[in-house]
Protein backbone atom coordinates (compact mmCIF):
# COMPACT_ATOMS: atom_id res chain seq x y z
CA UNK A 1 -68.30 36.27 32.11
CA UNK A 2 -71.95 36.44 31.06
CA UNK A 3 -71.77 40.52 31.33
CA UNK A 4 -67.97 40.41 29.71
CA UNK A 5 -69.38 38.47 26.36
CA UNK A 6 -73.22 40.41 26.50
CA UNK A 7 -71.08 44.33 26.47
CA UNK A 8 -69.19 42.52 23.72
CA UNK A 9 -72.61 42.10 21.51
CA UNK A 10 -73.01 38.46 22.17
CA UNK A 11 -76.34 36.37 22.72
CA UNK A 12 -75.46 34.83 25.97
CA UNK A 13 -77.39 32.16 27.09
CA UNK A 14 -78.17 31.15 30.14
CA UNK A 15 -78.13 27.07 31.02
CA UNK A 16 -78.11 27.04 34.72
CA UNK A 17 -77.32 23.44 35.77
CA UNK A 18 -76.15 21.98 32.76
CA UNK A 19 -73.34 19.40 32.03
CA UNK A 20 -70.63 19.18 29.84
CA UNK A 21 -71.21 16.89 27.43
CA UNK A 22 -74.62 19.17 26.92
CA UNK A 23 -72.74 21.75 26.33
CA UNK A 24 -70.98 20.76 23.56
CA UNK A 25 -74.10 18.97 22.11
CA UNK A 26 -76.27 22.84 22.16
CA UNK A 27 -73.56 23.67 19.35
CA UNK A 28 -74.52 20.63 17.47
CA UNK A 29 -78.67 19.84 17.53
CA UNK A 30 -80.87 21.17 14.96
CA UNK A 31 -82.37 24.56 16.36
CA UNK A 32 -79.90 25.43 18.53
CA UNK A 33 -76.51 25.09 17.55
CA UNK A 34 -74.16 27.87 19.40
CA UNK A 35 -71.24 29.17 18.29
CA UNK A 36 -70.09 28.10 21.33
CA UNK A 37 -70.54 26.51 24.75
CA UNK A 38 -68.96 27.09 27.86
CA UNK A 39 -69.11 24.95 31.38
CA UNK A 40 -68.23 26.03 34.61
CA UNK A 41 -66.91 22.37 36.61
CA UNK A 42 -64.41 21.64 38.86
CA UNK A 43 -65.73 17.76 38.41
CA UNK A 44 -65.32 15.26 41.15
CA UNK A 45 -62.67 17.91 43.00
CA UNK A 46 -63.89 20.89 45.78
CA UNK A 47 -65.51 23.74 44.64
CA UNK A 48 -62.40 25.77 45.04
CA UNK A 49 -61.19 23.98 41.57
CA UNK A 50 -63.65 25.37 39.48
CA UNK A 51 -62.83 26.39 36.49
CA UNK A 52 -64.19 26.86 32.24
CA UNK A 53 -64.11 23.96 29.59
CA UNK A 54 -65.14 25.89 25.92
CA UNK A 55 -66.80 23.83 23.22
CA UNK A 56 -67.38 24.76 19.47
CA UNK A 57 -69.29 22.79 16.96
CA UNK A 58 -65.61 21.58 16.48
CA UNK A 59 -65.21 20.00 19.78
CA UNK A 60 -63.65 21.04 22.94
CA UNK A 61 -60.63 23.60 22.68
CA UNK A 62 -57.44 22.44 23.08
CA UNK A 63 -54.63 24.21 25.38
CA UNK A 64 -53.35 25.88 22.65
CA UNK A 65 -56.73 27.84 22.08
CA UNK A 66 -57.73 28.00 25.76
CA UNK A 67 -53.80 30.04 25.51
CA UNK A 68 -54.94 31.86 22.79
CA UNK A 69 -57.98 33.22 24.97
CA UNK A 70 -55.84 34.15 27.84
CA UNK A 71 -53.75 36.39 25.70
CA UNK A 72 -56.85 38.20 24.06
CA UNK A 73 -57.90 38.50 27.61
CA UNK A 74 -54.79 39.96 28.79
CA UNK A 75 -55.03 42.50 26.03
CA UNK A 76 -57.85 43.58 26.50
CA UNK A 77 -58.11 44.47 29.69
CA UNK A 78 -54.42 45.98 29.27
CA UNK A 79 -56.49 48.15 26.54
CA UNK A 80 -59.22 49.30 29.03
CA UNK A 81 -56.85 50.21 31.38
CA UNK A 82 -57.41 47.38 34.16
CA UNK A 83 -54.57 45.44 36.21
CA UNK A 84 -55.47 41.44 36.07
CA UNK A 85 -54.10 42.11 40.51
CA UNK A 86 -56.73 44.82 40.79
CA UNK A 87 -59.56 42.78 42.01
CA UNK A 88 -62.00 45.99 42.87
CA UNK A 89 -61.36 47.82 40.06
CA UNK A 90 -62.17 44.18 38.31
CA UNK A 91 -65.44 44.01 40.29
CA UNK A 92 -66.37 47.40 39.58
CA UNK A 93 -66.04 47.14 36.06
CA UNK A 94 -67.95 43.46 36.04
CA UNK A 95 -70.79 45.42 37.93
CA UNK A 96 -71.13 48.72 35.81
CA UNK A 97 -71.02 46.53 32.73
CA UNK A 98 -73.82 44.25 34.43
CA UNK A 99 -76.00 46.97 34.89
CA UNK A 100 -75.79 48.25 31.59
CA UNK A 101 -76.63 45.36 29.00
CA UNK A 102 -79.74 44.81 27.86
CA UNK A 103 -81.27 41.39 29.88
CA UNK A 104 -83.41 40.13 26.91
CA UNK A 105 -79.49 39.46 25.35
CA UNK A 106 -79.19 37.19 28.54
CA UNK A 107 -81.91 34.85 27.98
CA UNK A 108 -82.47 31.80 30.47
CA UNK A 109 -82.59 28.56 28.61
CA UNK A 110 -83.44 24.83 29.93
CA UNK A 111 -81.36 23.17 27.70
CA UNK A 112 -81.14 20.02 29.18
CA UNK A 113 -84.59 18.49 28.87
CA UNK A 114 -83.39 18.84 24.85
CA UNK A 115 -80.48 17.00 25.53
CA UNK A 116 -82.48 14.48 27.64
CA UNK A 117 -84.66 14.20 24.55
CA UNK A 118 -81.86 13.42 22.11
CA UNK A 119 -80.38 10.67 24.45
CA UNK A 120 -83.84 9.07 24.83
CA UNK A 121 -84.41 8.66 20.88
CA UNK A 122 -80.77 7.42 20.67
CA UNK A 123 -81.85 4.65 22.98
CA UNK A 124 -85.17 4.36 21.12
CA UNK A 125 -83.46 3.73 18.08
CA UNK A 126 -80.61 1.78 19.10
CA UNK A 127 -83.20 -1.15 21.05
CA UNK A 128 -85.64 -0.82 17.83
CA UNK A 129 -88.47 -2.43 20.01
CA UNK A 130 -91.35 -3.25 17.51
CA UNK A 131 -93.44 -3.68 20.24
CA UNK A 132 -93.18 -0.99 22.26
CA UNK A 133 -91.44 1.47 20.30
CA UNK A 134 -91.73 4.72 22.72
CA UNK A 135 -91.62 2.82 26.04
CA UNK A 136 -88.35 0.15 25.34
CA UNK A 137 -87.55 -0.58 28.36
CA UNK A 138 -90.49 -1.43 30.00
CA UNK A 139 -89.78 -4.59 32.37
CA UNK A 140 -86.10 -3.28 32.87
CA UNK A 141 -84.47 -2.01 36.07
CA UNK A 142 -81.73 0.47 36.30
CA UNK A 143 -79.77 1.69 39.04
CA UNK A 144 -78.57 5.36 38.72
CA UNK A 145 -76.13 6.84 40.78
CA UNK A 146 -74.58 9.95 39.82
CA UNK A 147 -73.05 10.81 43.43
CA UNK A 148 -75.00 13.86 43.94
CA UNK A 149 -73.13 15.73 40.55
CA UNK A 150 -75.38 17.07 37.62
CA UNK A 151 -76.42 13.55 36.44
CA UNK A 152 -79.46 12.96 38.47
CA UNK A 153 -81.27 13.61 34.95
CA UNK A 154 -80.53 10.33 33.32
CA UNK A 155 -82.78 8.39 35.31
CA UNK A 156 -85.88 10.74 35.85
CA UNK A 157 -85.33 12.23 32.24
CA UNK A 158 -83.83 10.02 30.03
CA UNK A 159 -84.21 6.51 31.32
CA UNK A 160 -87.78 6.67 33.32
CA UNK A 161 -89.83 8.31 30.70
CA UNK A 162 -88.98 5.27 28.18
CA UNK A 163 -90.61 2.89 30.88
CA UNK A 164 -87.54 2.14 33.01
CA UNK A 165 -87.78 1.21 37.03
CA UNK A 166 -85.33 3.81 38.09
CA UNK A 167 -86.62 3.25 41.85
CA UNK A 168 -83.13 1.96 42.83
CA UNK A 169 -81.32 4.98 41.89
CA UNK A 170 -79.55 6.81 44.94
CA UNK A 171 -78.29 10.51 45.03
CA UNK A 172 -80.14 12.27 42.15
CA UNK A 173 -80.22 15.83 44.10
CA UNK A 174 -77.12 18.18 43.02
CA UNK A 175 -75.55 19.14 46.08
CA UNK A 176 -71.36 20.17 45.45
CA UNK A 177 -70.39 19.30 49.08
CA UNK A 178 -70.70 15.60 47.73
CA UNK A 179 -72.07 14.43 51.19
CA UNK A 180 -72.29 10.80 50.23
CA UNK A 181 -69.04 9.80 48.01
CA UNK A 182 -66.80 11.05 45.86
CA UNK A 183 -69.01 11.08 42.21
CA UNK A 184 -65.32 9.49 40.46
CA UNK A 185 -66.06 5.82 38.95
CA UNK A 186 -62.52 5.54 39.46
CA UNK A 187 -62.82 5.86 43.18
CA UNK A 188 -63.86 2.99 45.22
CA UNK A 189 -66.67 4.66 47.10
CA UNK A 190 -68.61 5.42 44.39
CA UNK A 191 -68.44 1.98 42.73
CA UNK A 192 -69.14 0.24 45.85
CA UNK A 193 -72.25 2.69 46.19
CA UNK A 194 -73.19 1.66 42.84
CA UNK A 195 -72.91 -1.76 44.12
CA UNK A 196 -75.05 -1.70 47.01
CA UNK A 197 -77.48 0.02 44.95
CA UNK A 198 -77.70 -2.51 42.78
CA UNK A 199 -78.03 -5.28 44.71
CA UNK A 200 -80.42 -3.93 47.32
CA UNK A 201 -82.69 -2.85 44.45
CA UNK A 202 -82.13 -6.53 42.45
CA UNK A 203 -81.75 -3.71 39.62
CA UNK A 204 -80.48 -5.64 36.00
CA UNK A 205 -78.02 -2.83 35.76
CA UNK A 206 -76.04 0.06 37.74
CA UNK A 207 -75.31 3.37 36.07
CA UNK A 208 -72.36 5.40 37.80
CA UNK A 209 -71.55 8.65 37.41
CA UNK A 210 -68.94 11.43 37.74
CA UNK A 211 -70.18 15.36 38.26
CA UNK A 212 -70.11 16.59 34.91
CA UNK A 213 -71.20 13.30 33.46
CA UNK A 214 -68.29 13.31 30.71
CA UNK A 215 -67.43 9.92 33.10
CA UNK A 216 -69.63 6.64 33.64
CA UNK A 217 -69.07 3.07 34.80
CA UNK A 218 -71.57 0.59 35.04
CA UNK A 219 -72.43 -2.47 37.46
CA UNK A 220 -73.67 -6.09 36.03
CA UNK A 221 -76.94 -7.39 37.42
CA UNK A 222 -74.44 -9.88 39.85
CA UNK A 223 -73.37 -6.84 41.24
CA UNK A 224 -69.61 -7.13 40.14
CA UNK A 225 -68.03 -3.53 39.10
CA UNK A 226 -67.27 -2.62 35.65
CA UNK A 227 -64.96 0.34 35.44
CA UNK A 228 -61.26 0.97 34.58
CA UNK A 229 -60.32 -2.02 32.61
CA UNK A 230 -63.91 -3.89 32.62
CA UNK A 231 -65.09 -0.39 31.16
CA UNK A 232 -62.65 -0.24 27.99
CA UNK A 233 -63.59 -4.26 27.20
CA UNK A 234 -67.41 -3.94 27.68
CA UNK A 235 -67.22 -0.26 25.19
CA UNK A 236 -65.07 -2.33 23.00
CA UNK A 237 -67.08 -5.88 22.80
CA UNK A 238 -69.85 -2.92 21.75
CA UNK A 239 -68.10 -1.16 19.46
CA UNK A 240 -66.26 -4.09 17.40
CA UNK A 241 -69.98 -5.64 16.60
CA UNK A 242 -71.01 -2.99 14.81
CA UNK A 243 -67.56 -1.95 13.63
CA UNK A 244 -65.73 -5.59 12.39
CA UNK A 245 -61.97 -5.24 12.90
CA UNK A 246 -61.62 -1.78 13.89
CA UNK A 247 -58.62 0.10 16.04
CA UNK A 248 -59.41 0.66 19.75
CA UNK A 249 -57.40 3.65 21.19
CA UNK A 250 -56.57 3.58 25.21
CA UNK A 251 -53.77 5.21 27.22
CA UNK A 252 -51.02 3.74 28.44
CA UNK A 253 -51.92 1.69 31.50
CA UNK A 254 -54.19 -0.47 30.43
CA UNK A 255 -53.73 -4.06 31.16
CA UNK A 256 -52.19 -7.29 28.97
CA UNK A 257 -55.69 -8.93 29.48
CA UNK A 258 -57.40 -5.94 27.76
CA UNK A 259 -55.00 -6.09 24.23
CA UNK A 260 -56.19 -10.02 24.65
CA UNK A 261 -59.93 -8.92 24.53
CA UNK A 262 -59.46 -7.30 22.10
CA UNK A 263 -57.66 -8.93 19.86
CA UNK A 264 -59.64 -11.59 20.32
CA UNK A 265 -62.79 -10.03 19.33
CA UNK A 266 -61.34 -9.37 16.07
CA UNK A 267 -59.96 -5.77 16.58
CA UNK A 268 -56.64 -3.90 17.47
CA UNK A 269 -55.73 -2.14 20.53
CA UNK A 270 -53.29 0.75 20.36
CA UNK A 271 -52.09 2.02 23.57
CA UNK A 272 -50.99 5.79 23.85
CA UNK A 273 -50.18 7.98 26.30
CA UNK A 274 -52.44 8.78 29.56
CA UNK A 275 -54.98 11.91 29.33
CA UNK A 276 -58.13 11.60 27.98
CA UNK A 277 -57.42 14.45 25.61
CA UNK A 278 -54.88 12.51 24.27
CA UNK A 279 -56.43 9.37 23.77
CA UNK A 280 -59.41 11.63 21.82
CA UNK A 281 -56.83 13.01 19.82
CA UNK A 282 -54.95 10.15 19.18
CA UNK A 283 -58.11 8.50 17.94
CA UNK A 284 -58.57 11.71 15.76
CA UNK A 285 -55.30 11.72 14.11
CA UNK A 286 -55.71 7.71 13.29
CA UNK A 287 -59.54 8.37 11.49
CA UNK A 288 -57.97 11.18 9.38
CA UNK A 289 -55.05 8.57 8.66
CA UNK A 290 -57.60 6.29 7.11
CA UNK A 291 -57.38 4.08 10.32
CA UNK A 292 -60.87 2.82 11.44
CA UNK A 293 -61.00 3.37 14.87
CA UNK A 294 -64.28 4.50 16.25
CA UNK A 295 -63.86 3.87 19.73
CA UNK A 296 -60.90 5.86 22.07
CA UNK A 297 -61.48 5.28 25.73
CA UNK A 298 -58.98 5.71 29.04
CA UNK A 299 -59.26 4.03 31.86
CA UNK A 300 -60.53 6.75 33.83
CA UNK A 301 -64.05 6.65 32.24
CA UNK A 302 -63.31 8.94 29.60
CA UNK A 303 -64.65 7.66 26.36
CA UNK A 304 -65.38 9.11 23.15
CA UNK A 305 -67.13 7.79 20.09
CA UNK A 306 -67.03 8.78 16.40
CA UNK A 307 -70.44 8.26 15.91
CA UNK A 308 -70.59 10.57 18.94
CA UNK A 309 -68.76 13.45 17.44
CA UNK A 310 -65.71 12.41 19.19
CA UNK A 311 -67.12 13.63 22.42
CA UNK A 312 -66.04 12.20 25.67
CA UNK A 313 -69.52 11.86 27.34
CA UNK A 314 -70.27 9.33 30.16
CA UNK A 315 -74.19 9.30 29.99
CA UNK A 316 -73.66 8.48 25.36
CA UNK A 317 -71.21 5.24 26.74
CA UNK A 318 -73.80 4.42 29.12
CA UNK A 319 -76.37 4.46 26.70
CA UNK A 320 -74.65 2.16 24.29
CA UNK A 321 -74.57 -0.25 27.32
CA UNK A 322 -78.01 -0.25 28.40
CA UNK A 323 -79.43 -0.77 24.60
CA UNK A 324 -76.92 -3.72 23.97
CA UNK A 325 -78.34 -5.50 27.32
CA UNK A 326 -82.03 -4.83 26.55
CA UNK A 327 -81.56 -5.77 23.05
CA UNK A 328 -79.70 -8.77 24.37
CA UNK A 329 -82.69 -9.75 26.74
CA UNK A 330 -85.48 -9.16 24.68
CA UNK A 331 -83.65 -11.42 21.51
CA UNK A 332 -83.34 -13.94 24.83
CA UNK A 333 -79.21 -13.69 25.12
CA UNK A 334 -77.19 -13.80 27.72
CA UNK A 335 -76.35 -10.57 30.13
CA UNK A 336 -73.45 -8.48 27.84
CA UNK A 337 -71.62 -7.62 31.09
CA UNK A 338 -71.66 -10.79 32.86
CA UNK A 339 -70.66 -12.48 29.69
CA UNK A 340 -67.77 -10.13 29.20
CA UNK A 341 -65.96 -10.98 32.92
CA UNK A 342 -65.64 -14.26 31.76
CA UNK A 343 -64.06 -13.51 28.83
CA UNK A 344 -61.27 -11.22 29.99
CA UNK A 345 -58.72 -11.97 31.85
CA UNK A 346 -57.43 -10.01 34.39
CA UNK A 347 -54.45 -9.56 36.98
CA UNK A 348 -54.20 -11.31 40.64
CA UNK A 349 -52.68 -8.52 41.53
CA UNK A 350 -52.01 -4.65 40.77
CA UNK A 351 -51.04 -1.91 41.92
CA UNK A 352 -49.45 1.93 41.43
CA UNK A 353 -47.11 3.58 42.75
CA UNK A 354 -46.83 7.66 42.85
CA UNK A 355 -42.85 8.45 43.86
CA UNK A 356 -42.27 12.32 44.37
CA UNK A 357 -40.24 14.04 42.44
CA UNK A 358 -38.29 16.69 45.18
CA UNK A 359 -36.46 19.13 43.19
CA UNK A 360 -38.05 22.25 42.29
CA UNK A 361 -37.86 21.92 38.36
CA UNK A 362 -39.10 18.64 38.86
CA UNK A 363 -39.82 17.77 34.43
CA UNK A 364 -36.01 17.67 34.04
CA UNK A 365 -35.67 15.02 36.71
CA UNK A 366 -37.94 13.09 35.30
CA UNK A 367 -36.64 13.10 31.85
CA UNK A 368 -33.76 11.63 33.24
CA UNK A 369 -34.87 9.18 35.49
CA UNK A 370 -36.58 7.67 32.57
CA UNK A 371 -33.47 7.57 30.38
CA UNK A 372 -31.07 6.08 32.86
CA UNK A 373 -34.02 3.00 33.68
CA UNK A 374 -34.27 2.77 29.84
CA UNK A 375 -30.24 2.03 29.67
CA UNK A 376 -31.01 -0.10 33.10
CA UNK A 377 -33.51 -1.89 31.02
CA UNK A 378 -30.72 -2.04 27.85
CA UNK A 379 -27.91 -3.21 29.65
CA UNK A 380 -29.74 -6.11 31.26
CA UNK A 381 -32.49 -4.96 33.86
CA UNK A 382 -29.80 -5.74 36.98
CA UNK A 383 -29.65 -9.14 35.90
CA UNK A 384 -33.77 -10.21 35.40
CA UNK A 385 -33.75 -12.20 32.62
CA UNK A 386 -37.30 -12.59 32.56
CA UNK A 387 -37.72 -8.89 32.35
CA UNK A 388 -37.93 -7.58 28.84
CA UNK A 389 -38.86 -3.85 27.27
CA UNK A 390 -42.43 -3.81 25.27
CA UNK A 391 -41.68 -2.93 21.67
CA UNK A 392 -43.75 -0.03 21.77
CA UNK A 393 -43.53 2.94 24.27
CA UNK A 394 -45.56 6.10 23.71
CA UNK A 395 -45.10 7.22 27.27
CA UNK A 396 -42.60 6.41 29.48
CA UNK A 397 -41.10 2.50 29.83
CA UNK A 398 -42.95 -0.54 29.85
CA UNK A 399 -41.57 -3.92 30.64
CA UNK A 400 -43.11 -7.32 30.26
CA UNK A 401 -42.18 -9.82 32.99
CA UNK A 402 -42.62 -13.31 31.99
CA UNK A 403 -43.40 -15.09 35.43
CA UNK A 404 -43.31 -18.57 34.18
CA UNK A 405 -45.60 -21.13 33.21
CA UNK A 406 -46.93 -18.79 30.60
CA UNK A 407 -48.29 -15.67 33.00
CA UNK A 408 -47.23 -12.62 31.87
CA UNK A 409 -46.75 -9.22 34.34
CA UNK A 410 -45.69 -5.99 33.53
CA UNK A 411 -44.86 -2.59 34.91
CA UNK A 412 -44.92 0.47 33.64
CA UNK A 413 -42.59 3.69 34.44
CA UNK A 414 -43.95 7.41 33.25
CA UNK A 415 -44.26 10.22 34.52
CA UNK A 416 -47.11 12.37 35.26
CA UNK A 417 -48.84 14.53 32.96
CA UNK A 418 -48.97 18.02 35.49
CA UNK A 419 -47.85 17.01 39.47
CA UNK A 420 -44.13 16.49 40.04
CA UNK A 421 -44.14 12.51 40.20
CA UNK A 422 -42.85 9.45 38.57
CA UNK A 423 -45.70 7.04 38.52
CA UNK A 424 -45.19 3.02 38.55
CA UNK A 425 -47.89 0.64 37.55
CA UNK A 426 -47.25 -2.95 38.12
CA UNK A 427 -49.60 -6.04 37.00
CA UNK A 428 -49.09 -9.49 37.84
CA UNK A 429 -51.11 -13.08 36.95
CA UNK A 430 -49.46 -14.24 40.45
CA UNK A 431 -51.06 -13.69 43.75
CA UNK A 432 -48.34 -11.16 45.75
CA UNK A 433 -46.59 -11.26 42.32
CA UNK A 434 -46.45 -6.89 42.50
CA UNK A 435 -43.99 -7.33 45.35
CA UNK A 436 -41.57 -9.42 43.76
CA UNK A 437 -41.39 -6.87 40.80
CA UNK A 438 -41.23 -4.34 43.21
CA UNK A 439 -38.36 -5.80 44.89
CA UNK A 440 -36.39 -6.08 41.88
CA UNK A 441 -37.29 -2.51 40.48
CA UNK A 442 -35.83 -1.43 43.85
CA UNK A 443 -32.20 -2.50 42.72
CA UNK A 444 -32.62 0.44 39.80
CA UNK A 445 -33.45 3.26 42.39
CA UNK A 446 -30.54 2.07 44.54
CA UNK A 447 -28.24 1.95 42.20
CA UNK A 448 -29.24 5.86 40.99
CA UNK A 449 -29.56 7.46 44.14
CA UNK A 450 -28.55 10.55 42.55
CA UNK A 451 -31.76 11.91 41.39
CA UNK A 452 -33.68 13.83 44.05
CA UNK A 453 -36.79 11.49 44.39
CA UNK A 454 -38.35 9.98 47.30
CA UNK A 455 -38.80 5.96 47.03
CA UNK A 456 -40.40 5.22 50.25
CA UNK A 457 -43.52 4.28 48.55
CA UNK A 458 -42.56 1.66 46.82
CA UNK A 459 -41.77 -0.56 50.57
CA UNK A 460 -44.22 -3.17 50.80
């Protein structure tokens, strides 16, 4: 790639370990700024799913230009006379161009101590310390955990050098076999890692972090885990204190207790459809609308900011976290994130569902497995009375089950963005309440046994 763009006349350069959100960020800070920025990541997944994420000063390209550079691609190597199936003749032509560019158009760069450096005055800033202005957070403790990924930096580069005890941190050293966990804060490994770290360091806060550090979750000082859900409210309590009122964009599973939180802290919450690029873009589309939203997060740990550029980067969300609970302790408040898990409510029980989809052209199928449980849904829901359709569906059909006494469950049919499944998520304010809506939803599939999908999951 390097040798493709160099023969090409391009200054290429050279990052080394690097991660995404930095990318994007050399095409933004004074003295730098690159015309663009490219990443090579297959995040939390094997190395055999590597693959390129591009970045302009505009943001991150969408699949309409990442289709765009295929095509150019295609064309030119049809121009130079090279098969895409051809691997030697490929590798040859990599090599002799290699060999034949001038290195000084290569240049190594160590980028990210400069993007260290712009997170650190962001936090300097942000906690304002009039004491201590260049060290503020002296007499706080941090756990970092980045799962062996590219994150190891935020404690010894952006959190220790402002006077934080980062001596609880765990698994700093990149290594891409992952030998301790998963680095996903939506997988239960890692936050339970992040967990222990916390608690056997008596750290006041845990930092966790996927690969490519465009993902976080945190841990309170009690050790409880704030990710998914927890995340979205503790990002939004944040966001709606410095912006009164304002729109918080999430996708589509997010939970009744979360539009609650919101609400009640004086902002709206519009749920759209799952993918963190679309939450971004939703979020996008709503600012240019004149719709204040400055906050767009998904329950995967994707979060983007419009102070932020709209970038989805987990270290920037952790950030905003840690200089909320110094400022908090140092003004002698209460903990932010313990204070937040007694505000929100939250399901007794949840769970979801992935049903595969056996046919072949599997998006068909799914289109219409979603229309006949919308008409199941019209004509009555097999009889549920208590089972009624939201009034508004971005992605597939969700259905509020009123469970009596005032609790309120729901489920939620869509299918998946890319794999051939239907996926069901189903929350309930009753203990074992999931398999009583499971029961009923069975009644649907039974009654459509037509469409080639296997239910077997959903016996509990």
């Amino acid at each position: 790639m390097v040798a493709g763009m160099a023969s090409q006349g391009v200054s290429v350069a050279q990052f080394g370990l690097a991660t995404t959100p930095a990318m994007f960020m050399s095409c933004i800070i004074p003295g730098y700024e690159y015309d663009g920025g490219i990443i090579i990541t297959a995040s939390h997944l094997p190395c055999n799913r590597n693959g390129f994420k591009f970045f302009t000063k505009e943001g991150g390209l969408e699949k309409a230009n990442i289709k765009d550079v295929l095509q150019r691609a295609a064309a030119a190597a049809h121009s130079a006379g090279m098969s895409p199936n051809a691997r030697h003749t490929d590798d040859a032509f990599v090599l002799d161009v290699a060999l034949s560019i001038d290195p000084s158009s290569t240049p190594k760069v160590d980028f990210m101590p400069v993007y260290a450096k712009h997170l650190r005055n962001i936090i300097k800033q942000g906690v304002d310390r009039t004491d201590n202005f260049d060290k503020p957070l002296e007499g706080f403790k941090v756990a970092v955990d980045p799962g062996n990924g590219a994150g190891g930096y935020f404690a010894t580069d952006v959190l220790q050098p402002l006077g934080c005890d980062v001596s609880g941190s765990q698994f700093l050293e990149p290594d891409g076999w992952f030998p301790n966990h998963v680095p996903n804060p939506e997988d239960a490994s890692a936050m339970a890692a992040g967990v222990e770290a916390v608690q056997r360091s008596s750290s006041d806060l845990g930092v966790v972090l996927d690969t490519d550090v465009d993902r976080s979750a945190v841990v309170a000082a009690d050790g409880q885990p704030i990710n998914s859900n927890r995340y979205i409210a503790l990002m939004s309590l944040i966001t709606l204190r410095k912006y009164p009122g304002s729109t918080i964009v999430t996708d589509s599973v997010t939970s009744n207790g979360l539009s609650d939180f919101i609400e009640a802290q004086g902002g709206k919450h519009f749920r759209w459809k799952r993918g963190y690029k679309n939450v971004i873009g939703k979020g996008i589309e709503l600012n240019k609308a004149g719709t204040d939203t400055p906050l767009m997060m998904e329950t995967s740990g994707h979060g983007a900011m419009r102070e932020n550029h709209f970038l989805d980067d987990g270290a920037y969300s952790a950030v905003q976290i840690i200089i909320e609970t110094v400022r908090r302790r140092l003004a002698g408040e209460g903990d932010i994130a313990i204070e937040l898990l007694k505000q929100l409510k939250e399901p007794k029980d949840a769970r979801e569902f992935r049903m595969k989809i056996t046919a072949q052209d599997f998006k068909p199928v799914g289109e219409q497995v979603l229309a006949a449980f919308h008409d199941w849904l019209l004509a009555g829901s097999g009889g549920a009375s208590n089972w009624s359709l939201a009034e508004v569906n971005h992605e597939g059909w969700r259905v509020t089950v009123d469970e009596g006494d005032g609790k309120m469950g729901w489920l939620l049919l869509r299918a998946s963005l890319h794999d051939p499944l239907l996926v069901l998520n189903v929350e309930s304010e009753l203990e074992g309440g999931v398999k009583d809506t499971v029961a009923h939803l069975r009644k649907f599939f039974t009654e459509h046994s037509e469409f080639e999908l296997d239910t077997s999951r959903l016996q509990l």
